[in-house]
Every structure is written in C-alpha cells, then in structure tokens.
Protein backbone atom coordinates (compact mmCIF):
# COMPACT_ATOMS: atom_id res chain seq x y z
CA UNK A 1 -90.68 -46.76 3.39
CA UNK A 2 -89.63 -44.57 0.31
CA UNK A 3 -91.19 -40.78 0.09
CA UNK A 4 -90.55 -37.96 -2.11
CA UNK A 5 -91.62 -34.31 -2.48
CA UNK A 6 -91.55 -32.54 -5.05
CA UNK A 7 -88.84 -29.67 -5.68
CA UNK A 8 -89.95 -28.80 -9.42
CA UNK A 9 -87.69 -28.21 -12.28
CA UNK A 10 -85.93 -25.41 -11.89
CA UNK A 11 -85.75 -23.02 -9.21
CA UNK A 12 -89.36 -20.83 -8.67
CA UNK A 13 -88.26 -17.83 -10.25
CA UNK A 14 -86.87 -19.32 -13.12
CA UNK A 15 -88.32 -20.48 -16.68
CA UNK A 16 -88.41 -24.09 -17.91
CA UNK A 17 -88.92 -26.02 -20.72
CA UNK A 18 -92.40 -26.42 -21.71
CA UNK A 19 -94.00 -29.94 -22.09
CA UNK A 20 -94.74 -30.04 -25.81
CA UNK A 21 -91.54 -28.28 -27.35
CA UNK A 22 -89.54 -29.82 -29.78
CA UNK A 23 -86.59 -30.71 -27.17
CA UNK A 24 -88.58 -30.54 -24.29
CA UNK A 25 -87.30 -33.66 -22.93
CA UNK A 26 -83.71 -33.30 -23.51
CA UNK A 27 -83.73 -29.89 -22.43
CA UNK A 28 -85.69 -30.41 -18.60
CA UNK A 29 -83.37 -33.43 -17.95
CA UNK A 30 -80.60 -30.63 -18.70
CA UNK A 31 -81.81 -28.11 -16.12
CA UNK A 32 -83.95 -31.09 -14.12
CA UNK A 33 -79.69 -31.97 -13.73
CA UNK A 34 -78.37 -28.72 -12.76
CA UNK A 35 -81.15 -28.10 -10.44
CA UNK A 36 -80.14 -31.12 -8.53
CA UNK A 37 -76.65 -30.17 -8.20
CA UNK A 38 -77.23 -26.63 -7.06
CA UNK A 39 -79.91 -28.33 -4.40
CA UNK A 40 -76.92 -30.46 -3.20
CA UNK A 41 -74.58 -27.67 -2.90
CA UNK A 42 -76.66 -26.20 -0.12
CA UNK A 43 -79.10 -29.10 1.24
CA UNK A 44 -76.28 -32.46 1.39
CA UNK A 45 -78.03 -35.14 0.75
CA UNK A 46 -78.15 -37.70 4.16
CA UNK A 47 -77.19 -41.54 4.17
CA UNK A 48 -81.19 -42.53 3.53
CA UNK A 49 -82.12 -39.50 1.36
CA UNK A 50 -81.36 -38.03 -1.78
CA UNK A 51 -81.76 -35.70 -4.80
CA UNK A 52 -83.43 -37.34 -8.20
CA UNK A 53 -85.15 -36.57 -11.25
CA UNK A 54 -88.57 -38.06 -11.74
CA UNK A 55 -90.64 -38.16 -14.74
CA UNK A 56 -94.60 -37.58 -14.32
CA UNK A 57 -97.48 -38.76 -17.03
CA UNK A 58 -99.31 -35.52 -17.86
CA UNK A 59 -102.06 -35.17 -20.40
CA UNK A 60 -99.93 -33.41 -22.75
CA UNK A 61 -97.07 -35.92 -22.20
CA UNK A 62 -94.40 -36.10 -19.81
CA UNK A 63 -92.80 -33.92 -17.65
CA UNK A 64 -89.66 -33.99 -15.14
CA UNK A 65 -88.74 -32.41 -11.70
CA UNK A 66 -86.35 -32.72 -9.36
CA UNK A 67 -88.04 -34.86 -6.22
CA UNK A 68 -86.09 -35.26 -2.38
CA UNK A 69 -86.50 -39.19 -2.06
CA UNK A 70 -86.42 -40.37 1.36
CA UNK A 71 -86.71 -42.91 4.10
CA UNK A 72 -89.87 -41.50 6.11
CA UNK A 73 -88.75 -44.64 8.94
CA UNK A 74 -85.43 -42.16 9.22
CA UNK A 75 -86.05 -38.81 10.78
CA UNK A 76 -82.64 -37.01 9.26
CA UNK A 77 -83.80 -37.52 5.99
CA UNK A 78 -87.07 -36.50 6.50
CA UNK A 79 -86.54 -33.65 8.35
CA UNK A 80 -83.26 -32.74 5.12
CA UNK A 81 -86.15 -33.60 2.51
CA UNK A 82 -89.25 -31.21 4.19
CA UNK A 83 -85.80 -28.45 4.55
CA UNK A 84 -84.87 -28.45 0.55
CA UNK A 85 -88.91 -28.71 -0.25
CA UNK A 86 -89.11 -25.26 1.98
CA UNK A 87 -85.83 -23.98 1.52
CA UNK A 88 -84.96 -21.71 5.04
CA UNK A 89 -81.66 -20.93 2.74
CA UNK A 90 -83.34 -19.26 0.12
CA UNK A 91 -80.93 -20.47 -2.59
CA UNK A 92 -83.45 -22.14 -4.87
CA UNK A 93 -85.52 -19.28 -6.34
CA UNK A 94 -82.76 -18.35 -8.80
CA UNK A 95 -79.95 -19.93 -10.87
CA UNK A 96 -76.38 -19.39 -9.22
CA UNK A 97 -74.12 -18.37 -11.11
CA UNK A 98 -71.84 -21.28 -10.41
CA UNK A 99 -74.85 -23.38 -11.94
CA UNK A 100 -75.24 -21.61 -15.31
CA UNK A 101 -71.43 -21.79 -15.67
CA UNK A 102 -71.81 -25.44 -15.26
C-alpha cells in the first residue's frame, strides 16, 4: 500500500512562505519544487517510490511540503523514503547553491 512521510517545504534551516501571504501558494509550490529536485539529486528516487508535493488543510488554509511516497509492501523504497526523511547525507538543511541558481 501507498505511504508517505513528510520532508517539509524547504530544507530545516531555511525560511518559507508563510500560510496567509499574499502569494503564499504560488510561492511554496516554487520552493515545495526546488526542494524536490535538490532531494533527488542526493536521495534517487526507486522504481516504487518517489518525491511529491502534497497540499495539507490547515486552519489558516492550506499549506504544501514535499512528502517521500512509497510502496511500504517494497522494502527499497521504504528503506530510500525513512533515508531522505532522516537524511545520513546532511544535504537538506540548506539550499545548494545549484538549487537557488535553478
């Protein structure tokens, strides 16, 4: 069956958009986008696994974060997803530079 964990919306160290600006939306899917694409430069997604953006009902509207969706029958991608949600790298606690140039 489908899973997903939670990565959030930018990397930790970072700051987001905030639920309730103007352009909130358009600017999370933004970074929500380039998130994703630095977490698949160093965690490659597997055949049943991947990187998405989900959007979440909040009180104050919604929100958006970058989720690992996988198969938890397949134990590559749930052993890939638990590794990005954890990140033994350490390459998601700041933008790269590669993704701000993006």
């Amino acid at each position: 069956m489908k899973d997903y964990l939670t990565i959030g919306p930018v990397p930790c160290n970072e700051p987001c958009a905030q639920v309730g600006a103007d352009d909130y939306t358009q600017q999370a899917r933004l970074e929500c986008g380039r998130f994703a694409e630095q977490i698949r430069r160093h965690y490659p997604e597997p055949d049943a696994g991947y990187i998405a953006v989900k959007r979440f009902a909040h009180d104050f509207g919604a929100y958006f974060e970058c989720v690992a969706v996988f198969d938890d029958a397949d134990r590559e991608a749930t052993e890939w997803a638990y590794r990005v949600e954890s990140d033994p790298l350490g390459v998601l606690t700041d933008w790269e530079e590669k993704t701000l140039n993006d």
